[in-house]
C-alpha atoms as a PDB file:
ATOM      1  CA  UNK A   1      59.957 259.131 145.755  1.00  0.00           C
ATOM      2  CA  UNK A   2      58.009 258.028 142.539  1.00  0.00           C
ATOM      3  CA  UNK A   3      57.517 254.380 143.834  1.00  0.00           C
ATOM      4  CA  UNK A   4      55.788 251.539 141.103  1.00  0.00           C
ATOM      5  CA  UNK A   5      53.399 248.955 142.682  1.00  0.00           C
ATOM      6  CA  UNK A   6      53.197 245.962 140.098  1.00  0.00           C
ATOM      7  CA  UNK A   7      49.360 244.376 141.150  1.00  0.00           C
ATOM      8  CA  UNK A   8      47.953 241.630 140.204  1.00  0.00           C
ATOM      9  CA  UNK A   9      45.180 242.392 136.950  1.00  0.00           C
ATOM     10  CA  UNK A  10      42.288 241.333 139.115  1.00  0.00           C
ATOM     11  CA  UNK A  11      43.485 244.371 141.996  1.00  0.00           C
ATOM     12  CA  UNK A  12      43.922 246.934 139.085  1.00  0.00           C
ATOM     13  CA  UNK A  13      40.431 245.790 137.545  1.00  0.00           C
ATOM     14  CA  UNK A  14      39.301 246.789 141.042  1.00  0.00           C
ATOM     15  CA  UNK A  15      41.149 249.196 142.230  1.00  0.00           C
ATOM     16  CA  UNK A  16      39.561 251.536 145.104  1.00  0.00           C
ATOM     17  CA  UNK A  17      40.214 251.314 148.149  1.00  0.00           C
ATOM     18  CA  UNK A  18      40.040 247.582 149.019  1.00  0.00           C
ATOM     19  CA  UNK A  19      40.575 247.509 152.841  1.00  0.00           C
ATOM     20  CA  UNK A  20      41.356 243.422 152.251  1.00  0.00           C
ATOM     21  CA  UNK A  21      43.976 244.280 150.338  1.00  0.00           C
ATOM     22  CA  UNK A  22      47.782 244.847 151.940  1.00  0.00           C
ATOM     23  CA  UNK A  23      48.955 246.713 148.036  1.00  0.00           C
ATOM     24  CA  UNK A  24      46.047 249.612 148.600  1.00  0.00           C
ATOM     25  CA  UNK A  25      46.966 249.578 152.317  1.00  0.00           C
ATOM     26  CA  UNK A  26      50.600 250.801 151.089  1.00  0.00           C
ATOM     27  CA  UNK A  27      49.545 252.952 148.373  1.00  0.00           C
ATOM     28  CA  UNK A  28      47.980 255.193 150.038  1.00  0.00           C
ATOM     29  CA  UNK A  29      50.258 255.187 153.266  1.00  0.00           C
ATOM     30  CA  UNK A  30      52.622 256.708 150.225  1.00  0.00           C
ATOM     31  CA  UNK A  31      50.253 258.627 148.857  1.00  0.00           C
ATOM     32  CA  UNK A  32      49.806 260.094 152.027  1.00  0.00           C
ATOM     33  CA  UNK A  33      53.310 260.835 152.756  1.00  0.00           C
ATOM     34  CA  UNK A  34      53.345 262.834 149.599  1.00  0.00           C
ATOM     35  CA  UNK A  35      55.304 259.760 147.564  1.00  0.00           C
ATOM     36  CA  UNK A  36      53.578 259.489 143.521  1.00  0.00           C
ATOM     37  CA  UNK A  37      52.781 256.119 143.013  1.00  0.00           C
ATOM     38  CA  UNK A  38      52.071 254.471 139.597  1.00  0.00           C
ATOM     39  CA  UNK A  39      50.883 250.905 139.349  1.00  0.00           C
ATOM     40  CA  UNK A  40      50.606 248.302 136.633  1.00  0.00           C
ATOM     41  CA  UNK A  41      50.441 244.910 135.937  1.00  0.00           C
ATOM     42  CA  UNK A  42      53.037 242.088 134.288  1.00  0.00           C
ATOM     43  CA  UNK A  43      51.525 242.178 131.283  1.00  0.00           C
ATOM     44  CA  UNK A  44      52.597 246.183 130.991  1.00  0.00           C
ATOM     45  CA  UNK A  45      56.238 245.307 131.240  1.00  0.00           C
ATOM     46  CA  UNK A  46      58.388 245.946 128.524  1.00  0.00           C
ATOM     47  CA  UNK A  47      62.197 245.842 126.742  1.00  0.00           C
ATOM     48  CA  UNK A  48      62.986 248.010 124.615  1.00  0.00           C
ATOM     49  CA  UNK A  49      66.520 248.074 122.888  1.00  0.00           C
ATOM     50  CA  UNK A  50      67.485 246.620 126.310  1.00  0.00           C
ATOM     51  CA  UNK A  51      66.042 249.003 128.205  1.00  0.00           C
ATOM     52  CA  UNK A  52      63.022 248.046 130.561  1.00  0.00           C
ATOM     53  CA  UNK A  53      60.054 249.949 130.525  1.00  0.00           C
ATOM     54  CA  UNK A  54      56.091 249.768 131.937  1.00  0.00           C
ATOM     55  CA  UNK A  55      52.933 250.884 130.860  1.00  0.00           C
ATOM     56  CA  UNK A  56      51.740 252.259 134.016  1.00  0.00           C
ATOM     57  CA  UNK A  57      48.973 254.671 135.804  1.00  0.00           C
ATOM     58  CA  UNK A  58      49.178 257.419 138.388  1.00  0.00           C
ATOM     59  CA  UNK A  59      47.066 257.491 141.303  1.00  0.00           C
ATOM     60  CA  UNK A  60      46.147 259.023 143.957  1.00  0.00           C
ATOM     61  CA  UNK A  61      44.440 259.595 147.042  1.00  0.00           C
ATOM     62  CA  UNK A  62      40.662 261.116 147.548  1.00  0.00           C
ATOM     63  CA  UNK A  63      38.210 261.571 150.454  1.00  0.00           C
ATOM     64  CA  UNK A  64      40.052 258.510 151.735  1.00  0.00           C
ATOM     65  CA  UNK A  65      39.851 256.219 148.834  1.00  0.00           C
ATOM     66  CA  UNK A  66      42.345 255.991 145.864  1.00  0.00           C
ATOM     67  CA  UNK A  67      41.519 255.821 142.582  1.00  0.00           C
ATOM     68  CA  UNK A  68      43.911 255.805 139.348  1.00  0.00           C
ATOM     69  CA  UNK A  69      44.320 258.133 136.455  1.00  0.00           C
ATOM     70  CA  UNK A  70      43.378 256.141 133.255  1.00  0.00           C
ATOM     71  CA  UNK A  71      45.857 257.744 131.136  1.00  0.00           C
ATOM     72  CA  UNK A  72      48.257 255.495 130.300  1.00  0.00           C
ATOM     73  CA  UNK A  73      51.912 256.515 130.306  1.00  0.00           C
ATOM     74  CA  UNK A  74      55.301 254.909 129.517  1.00  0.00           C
ATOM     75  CA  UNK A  75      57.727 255.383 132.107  1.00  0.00           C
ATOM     76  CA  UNK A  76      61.048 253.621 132.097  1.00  0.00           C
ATOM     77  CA  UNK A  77      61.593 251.332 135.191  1.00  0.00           C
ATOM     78  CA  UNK A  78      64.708 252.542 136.131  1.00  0.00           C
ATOM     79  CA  UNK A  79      62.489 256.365 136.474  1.00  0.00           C
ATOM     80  CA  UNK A  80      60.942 255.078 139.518  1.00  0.00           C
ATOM     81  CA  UNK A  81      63.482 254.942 142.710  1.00  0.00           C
ATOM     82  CA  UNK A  82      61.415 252.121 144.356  1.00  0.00           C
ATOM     83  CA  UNK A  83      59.620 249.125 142.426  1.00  0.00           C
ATOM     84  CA  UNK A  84      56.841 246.915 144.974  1.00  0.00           C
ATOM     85  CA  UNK A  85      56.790 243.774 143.047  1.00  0.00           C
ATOM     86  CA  UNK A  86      53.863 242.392 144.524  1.00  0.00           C
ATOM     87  CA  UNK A  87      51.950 240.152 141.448  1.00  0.00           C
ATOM     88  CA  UNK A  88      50.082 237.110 142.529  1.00  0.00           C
ATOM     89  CA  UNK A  89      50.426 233.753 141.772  1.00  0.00           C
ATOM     90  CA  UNK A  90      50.247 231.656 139.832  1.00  0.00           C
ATOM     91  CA  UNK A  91      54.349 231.239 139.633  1.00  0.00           C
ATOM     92  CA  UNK A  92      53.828 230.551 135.448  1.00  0.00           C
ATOM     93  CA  UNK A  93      55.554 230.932 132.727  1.00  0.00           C
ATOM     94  CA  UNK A  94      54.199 234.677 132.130  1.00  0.00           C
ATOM     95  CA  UNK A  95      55.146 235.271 135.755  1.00  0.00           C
ATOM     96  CA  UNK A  96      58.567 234.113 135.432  1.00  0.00           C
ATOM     97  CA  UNK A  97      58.949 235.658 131.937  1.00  0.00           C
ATOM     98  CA  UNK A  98      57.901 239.272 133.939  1.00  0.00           C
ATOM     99  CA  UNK A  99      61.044 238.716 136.530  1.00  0.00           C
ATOM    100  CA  UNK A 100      63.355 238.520 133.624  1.00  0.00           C
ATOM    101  CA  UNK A 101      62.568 242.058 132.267  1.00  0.00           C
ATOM    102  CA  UNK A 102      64.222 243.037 136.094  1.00  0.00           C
ATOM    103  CA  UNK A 103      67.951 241.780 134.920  1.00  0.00           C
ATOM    104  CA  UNK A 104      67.462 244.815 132.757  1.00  0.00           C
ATOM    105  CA  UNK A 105      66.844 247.287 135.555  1.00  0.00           C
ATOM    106  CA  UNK A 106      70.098 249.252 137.171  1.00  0.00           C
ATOM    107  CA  UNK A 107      70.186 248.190 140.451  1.00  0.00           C
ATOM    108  CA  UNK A 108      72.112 251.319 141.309  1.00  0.00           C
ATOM    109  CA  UNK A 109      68.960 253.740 140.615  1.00  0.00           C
ATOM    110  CA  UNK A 110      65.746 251.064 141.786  1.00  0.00           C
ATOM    111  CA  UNK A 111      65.245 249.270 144.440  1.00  0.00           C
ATOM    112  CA  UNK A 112      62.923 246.158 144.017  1.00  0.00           C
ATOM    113  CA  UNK A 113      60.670 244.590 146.933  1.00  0.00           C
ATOM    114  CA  UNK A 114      60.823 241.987 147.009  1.00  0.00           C
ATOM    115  CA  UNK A 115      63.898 241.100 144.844  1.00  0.00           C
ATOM    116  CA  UNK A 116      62.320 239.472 141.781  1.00  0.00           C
ATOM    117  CA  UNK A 117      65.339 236.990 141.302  1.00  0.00           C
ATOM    118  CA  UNK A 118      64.946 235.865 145.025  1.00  0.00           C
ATOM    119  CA  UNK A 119      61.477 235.323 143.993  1.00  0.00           C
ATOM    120  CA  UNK A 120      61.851 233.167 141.271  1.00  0.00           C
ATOM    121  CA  UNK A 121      64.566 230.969 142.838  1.00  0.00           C
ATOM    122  CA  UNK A 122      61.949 230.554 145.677  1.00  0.00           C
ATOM    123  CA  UNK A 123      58.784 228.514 145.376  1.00  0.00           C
ATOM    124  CA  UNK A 124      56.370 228.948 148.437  1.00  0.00           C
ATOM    125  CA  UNK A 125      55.853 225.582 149.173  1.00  0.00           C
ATOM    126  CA  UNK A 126      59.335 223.633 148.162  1.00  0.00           C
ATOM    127  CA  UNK A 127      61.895 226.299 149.376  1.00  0.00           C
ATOM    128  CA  UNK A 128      60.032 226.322 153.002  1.00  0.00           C
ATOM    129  CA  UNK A 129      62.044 223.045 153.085  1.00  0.00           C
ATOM    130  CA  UNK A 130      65.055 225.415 153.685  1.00  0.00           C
ATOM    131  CA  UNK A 131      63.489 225.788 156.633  1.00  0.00           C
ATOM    132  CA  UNK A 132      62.729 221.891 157.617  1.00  0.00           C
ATOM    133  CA  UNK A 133      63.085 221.759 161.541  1.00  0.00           C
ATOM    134  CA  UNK A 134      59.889 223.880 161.714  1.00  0.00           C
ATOM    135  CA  UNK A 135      58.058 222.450 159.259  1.00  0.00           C
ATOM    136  CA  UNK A 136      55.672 219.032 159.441  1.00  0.00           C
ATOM    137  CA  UNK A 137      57.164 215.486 157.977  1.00  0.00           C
ATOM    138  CA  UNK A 138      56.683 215.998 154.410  1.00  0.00           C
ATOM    139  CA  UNK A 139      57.910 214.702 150.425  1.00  0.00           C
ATOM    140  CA  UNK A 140      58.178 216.805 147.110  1.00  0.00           C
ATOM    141  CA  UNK A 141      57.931 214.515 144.648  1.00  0.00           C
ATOM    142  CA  UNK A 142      55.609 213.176 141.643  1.00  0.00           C
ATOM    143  CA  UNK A 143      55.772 209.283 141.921  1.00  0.00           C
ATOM    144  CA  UNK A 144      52.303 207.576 143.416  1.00  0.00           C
ATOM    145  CA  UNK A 145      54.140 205.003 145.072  1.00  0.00           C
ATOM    146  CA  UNK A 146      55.989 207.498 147.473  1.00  0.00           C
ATOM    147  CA  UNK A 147      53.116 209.048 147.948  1.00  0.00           C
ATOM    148  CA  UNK A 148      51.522 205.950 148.856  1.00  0.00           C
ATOM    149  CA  UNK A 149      54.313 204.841 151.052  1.00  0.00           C
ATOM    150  CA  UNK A 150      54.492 208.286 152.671  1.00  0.00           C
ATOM    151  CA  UNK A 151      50.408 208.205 153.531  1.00  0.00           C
ATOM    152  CA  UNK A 152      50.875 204.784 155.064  1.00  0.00           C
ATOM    153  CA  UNK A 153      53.059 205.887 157.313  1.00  0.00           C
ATOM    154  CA  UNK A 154      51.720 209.041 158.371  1.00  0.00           C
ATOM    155  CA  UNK A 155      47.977 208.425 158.042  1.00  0.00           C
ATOM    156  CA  UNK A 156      46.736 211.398 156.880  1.00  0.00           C
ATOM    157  CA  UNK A 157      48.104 213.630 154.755  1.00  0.00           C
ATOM    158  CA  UNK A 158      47.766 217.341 152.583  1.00  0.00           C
ATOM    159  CA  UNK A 159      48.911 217.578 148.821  1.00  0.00           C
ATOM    160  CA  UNK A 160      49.573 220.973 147.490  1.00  0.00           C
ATOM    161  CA  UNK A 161      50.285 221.837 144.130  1.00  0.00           C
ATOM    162  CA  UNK A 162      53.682 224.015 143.675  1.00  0.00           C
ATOM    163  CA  UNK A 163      52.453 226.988 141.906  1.00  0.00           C
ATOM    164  CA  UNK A 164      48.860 227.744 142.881  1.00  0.00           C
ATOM    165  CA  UNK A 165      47.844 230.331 145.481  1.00  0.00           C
ATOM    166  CA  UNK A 166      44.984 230.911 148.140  1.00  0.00           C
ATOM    167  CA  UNK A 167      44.736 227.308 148.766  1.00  0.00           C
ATOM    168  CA  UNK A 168      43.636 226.368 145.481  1.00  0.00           C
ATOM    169  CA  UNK A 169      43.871 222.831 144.477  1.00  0.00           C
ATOM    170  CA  UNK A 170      45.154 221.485 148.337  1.00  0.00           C
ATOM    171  CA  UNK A 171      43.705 218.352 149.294  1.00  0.00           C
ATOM    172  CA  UNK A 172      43.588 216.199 152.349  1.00  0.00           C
ATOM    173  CA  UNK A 173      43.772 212.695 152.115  1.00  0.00           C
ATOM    174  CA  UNK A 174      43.201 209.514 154.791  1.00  0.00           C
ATOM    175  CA  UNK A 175      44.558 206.143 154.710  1.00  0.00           C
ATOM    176  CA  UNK A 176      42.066 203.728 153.088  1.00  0.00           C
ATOM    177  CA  UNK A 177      40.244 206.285 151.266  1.00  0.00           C
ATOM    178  CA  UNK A 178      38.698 204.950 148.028  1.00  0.00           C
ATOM    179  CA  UNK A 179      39.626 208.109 145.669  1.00  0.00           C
ATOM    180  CA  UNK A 180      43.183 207.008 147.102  1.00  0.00           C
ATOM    181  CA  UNK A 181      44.619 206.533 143.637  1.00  0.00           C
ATOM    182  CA  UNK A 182      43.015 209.367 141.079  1.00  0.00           C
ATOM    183  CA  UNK A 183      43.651 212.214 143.991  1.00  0.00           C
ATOM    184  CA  UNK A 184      46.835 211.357 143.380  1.00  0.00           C
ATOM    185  CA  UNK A 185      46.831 210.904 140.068  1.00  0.00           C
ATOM    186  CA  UNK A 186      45.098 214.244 139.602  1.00  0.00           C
ATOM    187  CA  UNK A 187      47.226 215.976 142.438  1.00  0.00           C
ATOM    188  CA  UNK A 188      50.788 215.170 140.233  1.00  0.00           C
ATOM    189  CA  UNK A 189      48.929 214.899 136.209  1.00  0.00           C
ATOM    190  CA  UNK A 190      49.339 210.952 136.001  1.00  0.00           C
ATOM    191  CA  UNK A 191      53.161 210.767 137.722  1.00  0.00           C
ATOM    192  CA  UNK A 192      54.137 213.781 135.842  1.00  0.00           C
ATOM    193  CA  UNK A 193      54.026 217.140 137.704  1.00  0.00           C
ATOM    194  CA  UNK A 194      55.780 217.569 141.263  1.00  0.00           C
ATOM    195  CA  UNK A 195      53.411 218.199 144.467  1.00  0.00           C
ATOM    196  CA  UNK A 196      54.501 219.209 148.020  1.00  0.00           C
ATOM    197  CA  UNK A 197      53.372 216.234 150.107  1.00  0.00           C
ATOM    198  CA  UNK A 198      52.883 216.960 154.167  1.00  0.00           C
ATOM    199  CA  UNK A 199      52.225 215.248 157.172  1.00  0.00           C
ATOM    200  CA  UNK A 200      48.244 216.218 158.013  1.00  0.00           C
ATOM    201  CA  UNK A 201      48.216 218.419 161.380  1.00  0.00           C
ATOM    202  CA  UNK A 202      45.129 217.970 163.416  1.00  0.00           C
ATOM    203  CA  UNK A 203      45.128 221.279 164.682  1.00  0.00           C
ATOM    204  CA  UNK A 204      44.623 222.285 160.886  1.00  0.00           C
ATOM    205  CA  UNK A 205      40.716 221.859 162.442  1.00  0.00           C
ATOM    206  CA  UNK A 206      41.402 225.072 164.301  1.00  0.00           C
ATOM    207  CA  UNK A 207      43.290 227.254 161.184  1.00  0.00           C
ATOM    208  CA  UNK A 208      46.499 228.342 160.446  1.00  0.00           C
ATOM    209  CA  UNK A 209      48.452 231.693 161.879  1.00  0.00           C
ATOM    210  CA  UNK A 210      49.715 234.114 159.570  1.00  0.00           C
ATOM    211  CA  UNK A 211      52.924 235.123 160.632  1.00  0.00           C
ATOM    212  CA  UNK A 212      54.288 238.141 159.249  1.00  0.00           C
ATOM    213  CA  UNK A 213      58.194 238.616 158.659  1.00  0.00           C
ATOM    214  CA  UNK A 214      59.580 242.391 158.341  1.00  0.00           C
ATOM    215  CA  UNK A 215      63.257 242.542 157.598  1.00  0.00           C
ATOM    216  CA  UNK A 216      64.883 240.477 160.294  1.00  0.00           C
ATOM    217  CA  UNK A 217      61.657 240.857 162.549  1.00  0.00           C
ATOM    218  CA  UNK A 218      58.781 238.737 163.445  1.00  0.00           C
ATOM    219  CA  UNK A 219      55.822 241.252 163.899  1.00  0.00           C
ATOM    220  CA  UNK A 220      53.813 241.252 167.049  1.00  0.00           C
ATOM    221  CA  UNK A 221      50.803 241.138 165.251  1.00  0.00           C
ATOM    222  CA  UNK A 222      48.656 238.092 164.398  1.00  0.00           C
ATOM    223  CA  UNK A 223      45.686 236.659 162.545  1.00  0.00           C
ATOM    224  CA  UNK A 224      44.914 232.994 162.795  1.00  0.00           C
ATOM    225  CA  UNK A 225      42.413 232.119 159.609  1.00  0.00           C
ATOM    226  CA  UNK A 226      39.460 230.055 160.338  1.00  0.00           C
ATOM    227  CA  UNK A 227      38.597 227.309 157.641  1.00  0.00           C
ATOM    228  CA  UNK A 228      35.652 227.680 155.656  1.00  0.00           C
ATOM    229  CA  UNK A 229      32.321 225.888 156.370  1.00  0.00           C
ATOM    230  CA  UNK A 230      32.739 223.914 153.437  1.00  0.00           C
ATOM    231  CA  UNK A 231      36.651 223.472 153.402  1.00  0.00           C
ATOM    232  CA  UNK A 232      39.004 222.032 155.908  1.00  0.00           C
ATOM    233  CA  UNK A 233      41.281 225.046 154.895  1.00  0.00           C
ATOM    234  CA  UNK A 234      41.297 228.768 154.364  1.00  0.00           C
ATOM    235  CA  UNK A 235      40.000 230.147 151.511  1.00  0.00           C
ATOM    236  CA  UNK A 236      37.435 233.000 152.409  1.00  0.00           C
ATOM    237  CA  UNK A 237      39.078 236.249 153.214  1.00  0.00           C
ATOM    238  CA  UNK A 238      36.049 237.528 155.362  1.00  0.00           C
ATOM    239  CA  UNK A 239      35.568 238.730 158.750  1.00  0.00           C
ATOM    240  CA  UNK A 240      33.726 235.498 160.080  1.00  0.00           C
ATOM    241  CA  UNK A 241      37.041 233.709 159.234  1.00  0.00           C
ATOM    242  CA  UNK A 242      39.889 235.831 160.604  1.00  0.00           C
ATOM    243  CA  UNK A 243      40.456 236.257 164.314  1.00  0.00           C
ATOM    244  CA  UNK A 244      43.344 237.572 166.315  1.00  0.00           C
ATOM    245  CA  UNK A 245      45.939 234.980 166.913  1.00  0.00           C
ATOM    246  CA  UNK A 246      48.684 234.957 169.136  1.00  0.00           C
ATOM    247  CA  UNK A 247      52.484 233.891 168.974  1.00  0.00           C
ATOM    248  CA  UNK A 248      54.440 231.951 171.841  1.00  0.00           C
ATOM    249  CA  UNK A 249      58.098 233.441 172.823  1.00  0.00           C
ATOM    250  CA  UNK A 250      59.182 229.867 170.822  1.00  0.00           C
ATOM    251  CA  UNK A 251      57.805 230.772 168.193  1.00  0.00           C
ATOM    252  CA  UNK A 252      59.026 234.168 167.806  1.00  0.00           C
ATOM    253  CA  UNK A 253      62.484 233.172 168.775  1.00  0.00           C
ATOM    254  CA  UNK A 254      62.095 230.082 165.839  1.00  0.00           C
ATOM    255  CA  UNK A 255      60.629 232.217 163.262  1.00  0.00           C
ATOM    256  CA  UNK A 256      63.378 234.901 163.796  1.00  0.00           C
ATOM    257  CA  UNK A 257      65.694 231.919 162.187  1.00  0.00           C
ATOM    258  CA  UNK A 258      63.775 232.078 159.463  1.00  0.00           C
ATOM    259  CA  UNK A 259      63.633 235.819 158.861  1.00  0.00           C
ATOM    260  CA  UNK A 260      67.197 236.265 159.232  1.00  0.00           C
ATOM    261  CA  UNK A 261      67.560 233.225 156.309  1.00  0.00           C
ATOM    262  CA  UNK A 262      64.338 234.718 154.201  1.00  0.00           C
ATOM    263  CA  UNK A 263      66.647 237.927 154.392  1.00  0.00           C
ATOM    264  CA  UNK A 264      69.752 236.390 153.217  1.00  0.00           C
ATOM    265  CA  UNK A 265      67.989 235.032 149.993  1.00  0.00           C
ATOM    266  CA  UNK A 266      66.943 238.974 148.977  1.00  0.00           C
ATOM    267  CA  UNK A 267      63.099 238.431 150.532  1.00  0.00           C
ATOM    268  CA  UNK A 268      62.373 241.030 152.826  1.00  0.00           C
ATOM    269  CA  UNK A 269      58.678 240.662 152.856  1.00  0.00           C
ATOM    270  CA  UNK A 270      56.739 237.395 153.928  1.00  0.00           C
ATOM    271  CA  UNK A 271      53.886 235.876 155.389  1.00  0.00           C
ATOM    272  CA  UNK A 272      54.695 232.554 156.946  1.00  0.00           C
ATOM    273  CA  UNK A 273      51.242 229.847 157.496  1.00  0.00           C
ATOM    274  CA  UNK A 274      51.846 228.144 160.278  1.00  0.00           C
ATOM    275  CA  UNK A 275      49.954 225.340 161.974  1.00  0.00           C
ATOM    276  CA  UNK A 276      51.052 224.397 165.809  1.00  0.00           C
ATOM    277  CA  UNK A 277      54.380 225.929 165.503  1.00  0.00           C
ATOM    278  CA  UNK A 278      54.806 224.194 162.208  1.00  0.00           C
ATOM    279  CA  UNK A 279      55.495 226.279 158.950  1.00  0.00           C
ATOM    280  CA  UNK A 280      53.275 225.017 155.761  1.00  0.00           C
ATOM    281  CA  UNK A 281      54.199 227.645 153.717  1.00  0.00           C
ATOM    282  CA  UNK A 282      55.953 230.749 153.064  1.00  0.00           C
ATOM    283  CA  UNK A 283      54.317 233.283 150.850  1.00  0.00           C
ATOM    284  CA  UNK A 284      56.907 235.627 149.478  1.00  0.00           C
ATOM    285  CA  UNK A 285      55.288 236.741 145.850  1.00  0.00           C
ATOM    286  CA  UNK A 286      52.292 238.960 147.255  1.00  0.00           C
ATOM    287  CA  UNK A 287      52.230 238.436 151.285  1.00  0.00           C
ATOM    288  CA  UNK A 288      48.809 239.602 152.744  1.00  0.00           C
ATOM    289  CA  UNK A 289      49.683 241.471 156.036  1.00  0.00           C
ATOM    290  CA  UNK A 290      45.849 241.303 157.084  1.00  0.00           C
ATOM    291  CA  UNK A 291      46.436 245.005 157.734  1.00  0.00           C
ATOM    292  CA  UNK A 292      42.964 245.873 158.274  1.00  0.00           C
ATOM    293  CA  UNK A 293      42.761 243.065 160.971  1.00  0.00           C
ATOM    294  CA  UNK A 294      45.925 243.772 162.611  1.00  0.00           C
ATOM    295  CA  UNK A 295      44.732 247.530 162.662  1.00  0.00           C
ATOM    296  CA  UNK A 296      41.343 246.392 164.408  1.00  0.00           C
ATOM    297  CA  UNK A 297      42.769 243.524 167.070  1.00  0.00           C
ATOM    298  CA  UNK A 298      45.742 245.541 168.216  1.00  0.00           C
ATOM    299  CA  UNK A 299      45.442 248.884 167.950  1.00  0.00           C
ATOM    300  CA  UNK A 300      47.630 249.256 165.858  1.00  0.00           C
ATOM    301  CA  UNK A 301      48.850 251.235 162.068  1.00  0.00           C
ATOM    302  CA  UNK A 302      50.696 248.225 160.694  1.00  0.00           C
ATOM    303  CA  UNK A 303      50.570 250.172 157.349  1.00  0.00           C
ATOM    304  CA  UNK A 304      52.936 252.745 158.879  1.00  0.00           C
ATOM    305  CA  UNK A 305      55.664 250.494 160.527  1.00  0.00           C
ATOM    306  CA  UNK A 306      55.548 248.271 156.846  1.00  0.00           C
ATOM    307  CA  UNK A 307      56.245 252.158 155.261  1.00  0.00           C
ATOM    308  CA  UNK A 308      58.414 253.489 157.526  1.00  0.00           C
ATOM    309  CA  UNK A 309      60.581 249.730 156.617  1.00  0.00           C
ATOM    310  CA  UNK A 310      60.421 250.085 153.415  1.00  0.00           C
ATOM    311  CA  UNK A 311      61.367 253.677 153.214  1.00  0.00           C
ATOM    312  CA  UNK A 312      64.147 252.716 155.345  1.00  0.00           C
ATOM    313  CA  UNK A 313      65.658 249.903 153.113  1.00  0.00           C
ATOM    314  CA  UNK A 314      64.769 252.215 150.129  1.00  0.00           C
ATOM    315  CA  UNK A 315      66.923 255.158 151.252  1.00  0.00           C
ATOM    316  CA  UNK A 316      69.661 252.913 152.778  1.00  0.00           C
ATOM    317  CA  UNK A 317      70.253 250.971 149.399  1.00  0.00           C
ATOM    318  CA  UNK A 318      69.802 254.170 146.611  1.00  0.00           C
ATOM    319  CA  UNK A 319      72.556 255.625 148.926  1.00  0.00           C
ATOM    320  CA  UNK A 320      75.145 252.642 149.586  1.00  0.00           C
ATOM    321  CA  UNK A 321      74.932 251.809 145.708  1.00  0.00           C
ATOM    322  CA  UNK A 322      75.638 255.947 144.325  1.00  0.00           C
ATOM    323  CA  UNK A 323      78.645 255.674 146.650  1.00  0.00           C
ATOM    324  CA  UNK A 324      79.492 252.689 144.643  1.00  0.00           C
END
């Protein structure tokens, strides 16, 4: 297949083999299986006359590393049989304006992972509220008096910003603390912008799983993710901070649920965060797979079974739509 990765600028700026990185994990399983893979970036998207196009690069594999030809070429989307939309957050409006080039694309020659208009109808934090039985007690809302209300009640509490990634901007906040008002005040811009609100979990202390949905399938493998000396959260993607995890049959059985529903909305790919059984997010833009980990606790290739899925879904779609 010629297959298009869409990275985020910072992974193209630095683009050898990154073994942190679940994109260059995938490119060169494909590489490998003698696929050509081109990546770009949002900002190389295009319409021309109505027709959706990409500045993009070639790469390819080398002594085990891959690399990218700096030769830039214009390739229309609809070229490439398979398109891995995996740019980062944040969900603005460039990011948004990028999924709209995609209502251009004939769905009858690409397939798109995951399905950019599932994406933007999905936001990480609010939409895990589909999934509310197995998530902590939480509000989405802007007003500092239900905020207020809602940290009197639980105690302690965790306000995210919608559209931010990596755990930027998430703060914890206790009853009676005296920044009380201007967290919240900075957390929602004065009253104006929404934030996810959620009950605090003490178990938080310990990290959060990463829980990685395949299709309809809850993986075997797991990575819990160790808070940072200086953070009550994740945000240092390091050895020292990721250890193997495990998952209980409860969970798996639970988090099926949510696969099967993830799958539904046109997400194939996620990574759920979950705390104690409880989901606190669901990352569907850019999951990390914490390959390399997975690779190193279990034994395992999780880049193959993730290529051998997408392959799969590829083949099965490109030949139920030329029937059509």
């Amino acid at each position: 297949m010629d297959i298009l990765f869409i990275v985020d600028r910072i992974e193209l700026k630095y683009f050898e083999f990154n073994d942190l990185v679940t994109n260059f994990w995938l490119i060169k399983e494909f590489l490998d299986r003698g696929n050509n893979v081109y990546i770009t970036t949002i900002d190389n998207l295009s319409l021309v006359s109505g027709k959706a196009y990409t500045h993009c690069f070639k790469s390819y594999e080398k002594d085990g590393n891959i690399f990218y030809d700096k030769t830039d070429c214009q390739r229309e989307i609809e070229s490439f049989s398979l398109v891995m939309f995996r740019h980062d957050p944040p969900f603005d409006g460039d990011y948004l304006n990028s999924t709209y080039i995609f209502d251009f694309v004939d769905k009858t020659k690409t397939v798109v992972l995951n399905n950019p208009f599932a994406i933007r109808d999905f936001n990480e934090k609010m939409h895990a509220v589909y999934f509310k039985e197995y998530m902590p007690e939480n509000i989405v809302t802007a007003s500092k008096s239900d905020i207020m209300k809602f940290l009197n009640e639980c105690g302690e509490i965790v306000l995210k910003p919608l559209n931010r990634c990596f755990g930027a901007g998430v703060m914890t906040l206790t009853k009676g603390d005296k920044n009380t008002a201007v967290i919240i005040d900075s957390m929602t811009n004065g009253g104006k912008t929404l934030a996810m609100v959620q009950q605090y979990i003490p178990a938080a202390k310990y990290g959060d799983k990463r829980v990685l949905i395949l299709g309809e399938k809850v993986l075997p493998y797991c990575v819990q993710k160790l808070p940072s000396n200086d953070d009550f959260k994740f945000n240092d993607h390091c050895d020292a901070n990721i250890i193997k995890g495990s998952l209980s049959d409860k969970e798996i059985e639970d988090f099926t649920n949510v696969a099967k529903g993830l799958n539904a909305k046109g997400i194939l790919m996620a990574g759920l965060d979950v705390i104690d059984g409880k989901i606190i997010e669901i990352n569907v833009t850019s999951p990390c797979y914490f390959i390399k980990e997975n690779n190193h606790y279990y034994g395992c290739h999780l880049e193959r079974e993730i290529v051998d899925y997408i392959e799969t879904v590829a083949e099965k779609e490109l030949c139920q739509l030329s029937v059509k």
